[in-house]
C-alpha atoms as a PDB file:
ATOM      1  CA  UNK A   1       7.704  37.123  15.998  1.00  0.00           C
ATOM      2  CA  UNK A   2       5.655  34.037  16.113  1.00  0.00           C
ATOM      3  CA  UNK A   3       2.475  33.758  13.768  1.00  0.00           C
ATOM      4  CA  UNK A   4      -0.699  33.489  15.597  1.00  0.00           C
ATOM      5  CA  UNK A   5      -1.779  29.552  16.546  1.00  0.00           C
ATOM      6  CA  UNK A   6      -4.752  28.471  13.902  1.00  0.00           C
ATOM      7  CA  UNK A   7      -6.735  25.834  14.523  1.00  0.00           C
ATOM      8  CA  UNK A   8      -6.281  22.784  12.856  1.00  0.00           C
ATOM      9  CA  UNK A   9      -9.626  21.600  10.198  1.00  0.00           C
ATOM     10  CA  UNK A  10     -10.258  18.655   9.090  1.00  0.00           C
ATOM     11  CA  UNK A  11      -9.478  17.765   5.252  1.00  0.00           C
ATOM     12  CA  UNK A  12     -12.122  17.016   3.205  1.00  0.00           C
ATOM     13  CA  UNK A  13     -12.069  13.528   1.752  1.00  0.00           C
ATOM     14  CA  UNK A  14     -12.089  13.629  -1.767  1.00  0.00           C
ATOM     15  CA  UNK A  15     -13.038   9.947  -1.863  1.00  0.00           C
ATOM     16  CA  UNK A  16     -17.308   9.244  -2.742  1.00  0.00           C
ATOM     17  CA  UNK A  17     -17.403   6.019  -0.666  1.00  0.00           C
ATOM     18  CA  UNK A  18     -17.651   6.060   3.203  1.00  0.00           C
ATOM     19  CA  UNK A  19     -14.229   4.696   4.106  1.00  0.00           C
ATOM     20  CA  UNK A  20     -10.353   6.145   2.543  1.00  0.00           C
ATOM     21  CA  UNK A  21      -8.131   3.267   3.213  1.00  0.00           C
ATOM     22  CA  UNK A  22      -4.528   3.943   4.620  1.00  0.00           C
ATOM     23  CA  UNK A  23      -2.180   1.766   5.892  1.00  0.00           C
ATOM     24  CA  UNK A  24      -3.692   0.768   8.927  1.00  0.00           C
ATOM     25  CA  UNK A  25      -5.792  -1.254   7.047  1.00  0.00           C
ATOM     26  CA  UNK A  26      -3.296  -3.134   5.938  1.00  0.00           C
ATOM     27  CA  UNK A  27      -1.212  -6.356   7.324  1.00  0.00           C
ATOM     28  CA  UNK A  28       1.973  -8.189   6.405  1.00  0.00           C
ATOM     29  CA  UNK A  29       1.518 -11.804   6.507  1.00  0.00           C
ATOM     30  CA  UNK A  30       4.774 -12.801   5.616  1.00  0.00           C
ATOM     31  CA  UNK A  31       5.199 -11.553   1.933  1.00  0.00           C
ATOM     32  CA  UNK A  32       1.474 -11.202   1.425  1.00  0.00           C
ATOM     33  CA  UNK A  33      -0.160  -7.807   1.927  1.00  0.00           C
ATOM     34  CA  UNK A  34      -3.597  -8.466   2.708  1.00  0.00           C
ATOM     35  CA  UNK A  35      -6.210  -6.313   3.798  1.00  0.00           C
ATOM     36  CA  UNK A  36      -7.609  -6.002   7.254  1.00  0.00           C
ATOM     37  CA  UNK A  37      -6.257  -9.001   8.603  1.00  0.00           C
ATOM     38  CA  UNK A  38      -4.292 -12.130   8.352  1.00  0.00           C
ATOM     39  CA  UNK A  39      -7.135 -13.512   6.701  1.00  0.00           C
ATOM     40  CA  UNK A  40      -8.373 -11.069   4.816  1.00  0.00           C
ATOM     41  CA  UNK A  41      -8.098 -10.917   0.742  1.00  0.00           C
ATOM     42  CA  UNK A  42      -4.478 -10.792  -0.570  1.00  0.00           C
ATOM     43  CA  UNK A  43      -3.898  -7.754  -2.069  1.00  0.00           C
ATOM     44  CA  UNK A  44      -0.222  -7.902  -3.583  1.00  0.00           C
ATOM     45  CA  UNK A  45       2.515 -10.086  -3.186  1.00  0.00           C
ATOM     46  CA  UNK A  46       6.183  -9.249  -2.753  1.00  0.00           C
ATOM     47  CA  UNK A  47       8.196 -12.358  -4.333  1.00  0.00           C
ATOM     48  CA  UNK A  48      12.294 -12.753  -5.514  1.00  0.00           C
ATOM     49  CA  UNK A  49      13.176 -11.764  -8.430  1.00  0.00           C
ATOM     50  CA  UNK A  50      14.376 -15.317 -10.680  1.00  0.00           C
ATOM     51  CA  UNK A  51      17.385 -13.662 -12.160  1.00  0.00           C
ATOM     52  CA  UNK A  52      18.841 -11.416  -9.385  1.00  0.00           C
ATOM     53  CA  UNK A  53      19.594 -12.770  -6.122  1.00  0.00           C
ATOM     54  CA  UNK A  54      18.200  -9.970  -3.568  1.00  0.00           C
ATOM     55  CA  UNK A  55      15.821  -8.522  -5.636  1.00  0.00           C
ATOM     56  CA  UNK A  56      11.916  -8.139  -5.176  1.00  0.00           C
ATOM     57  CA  UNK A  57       9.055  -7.471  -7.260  1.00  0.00           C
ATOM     58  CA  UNK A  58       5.416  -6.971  -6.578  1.00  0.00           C
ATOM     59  CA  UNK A  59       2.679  -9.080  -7.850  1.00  0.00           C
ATOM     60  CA  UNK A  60      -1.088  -7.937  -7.890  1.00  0.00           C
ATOM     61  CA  UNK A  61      -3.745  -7.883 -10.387  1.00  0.00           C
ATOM     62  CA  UNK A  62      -2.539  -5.073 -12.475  1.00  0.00           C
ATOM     63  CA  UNK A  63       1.008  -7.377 -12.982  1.00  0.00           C
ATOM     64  CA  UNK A  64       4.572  -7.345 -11.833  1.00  0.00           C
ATOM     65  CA  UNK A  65       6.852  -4.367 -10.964  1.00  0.00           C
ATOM     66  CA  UNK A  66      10.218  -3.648 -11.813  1.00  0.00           C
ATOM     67  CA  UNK A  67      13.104  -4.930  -9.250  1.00  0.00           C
ATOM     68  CA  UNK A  68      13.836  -3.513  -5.973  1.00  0.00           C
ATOM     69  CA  UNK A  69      14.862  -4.361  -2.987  1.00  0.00           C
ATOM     70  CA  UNK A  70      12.752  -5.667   0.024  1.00  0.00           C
ATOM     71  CA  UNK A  71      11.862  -2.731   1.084  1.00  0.00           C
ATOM     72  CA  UNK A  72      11.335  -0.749  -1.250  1.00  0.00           C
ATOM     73  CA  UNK A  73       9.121  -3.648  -2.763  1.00  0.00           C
ATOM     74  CA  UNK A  74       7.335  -3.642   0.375  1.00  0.00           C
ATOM     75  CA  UNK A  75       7.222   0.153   0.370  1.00  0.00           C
ATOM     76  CA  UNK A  76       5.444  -0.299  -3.841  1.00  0.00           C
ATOM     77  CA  UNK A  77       3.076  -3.028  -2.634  1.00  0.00           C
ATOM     78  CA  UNK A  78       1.249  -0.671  -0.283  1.00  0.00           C
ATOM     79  CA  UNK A  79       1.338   2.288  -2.531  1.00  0.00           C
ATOM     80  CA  UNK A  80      -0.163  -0.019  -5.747  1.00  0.00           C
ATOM     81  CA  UNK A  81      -2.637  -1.794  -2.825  1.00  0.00           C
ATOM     82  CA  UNK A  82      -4.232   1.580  -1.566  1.00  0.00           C
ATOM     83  CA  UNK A  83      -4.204   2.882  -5.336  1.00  0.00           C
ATOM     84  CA  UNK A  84      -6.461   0.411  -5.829  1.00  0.00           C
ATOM     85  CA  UNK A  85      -8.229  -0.017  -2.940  1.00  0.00           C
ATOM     86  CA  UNK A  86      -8.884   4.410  -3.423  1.00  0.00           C
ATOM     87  CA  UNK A  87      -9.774   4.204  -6.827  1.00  0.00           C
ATOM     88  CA  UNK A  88     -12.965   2.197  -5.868  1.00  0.00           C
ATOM     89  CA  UNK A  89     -11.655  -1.035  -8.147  1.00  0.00           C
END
């Protein structure tokens, strides 16, 4: 049998300030992740590693991650960049 359809709700935020941020308000501009727009404030960085050819860390205010590769850098920036952004810092 199939379970009766429920209605979706909406989550509550569990964020005090008006606005979450999520990816969307976030843009690549080339290794730069800055927020809102190509002009906007430069969040993180994604730049090679000097010892290992194709390998990435990320660079933001906090410091510099541990190696991955492009992706996966990529992947870190946004998840340290909407940490921050979140945690009202």
């Amino acid at each position: 049998m199939n379970a009766p359809a429920v209605p979706l709700k909406a989550s509550p935020r569990r964020s005090k300030s008006a606005h979450h941020f999520g990816s969307e308000d976030l843009v690549w501009d080339g290794l730069k992740l800055r927020l809102g727009s190509i002009r906007g404030h430069v969040l993180a960085a994604v730049e090679p590693d000097i010892e290992w050819p194709g390998m990435w860390r990320v660079r933001w205010r906090g410091g510099l991650t541990d190696m991955a590769n492009l992706v996966r850098a990529k992947d870190a920036a946004i998840s340290v960049a909407l940490a921050e952004l979140n945690a009202g810092r």
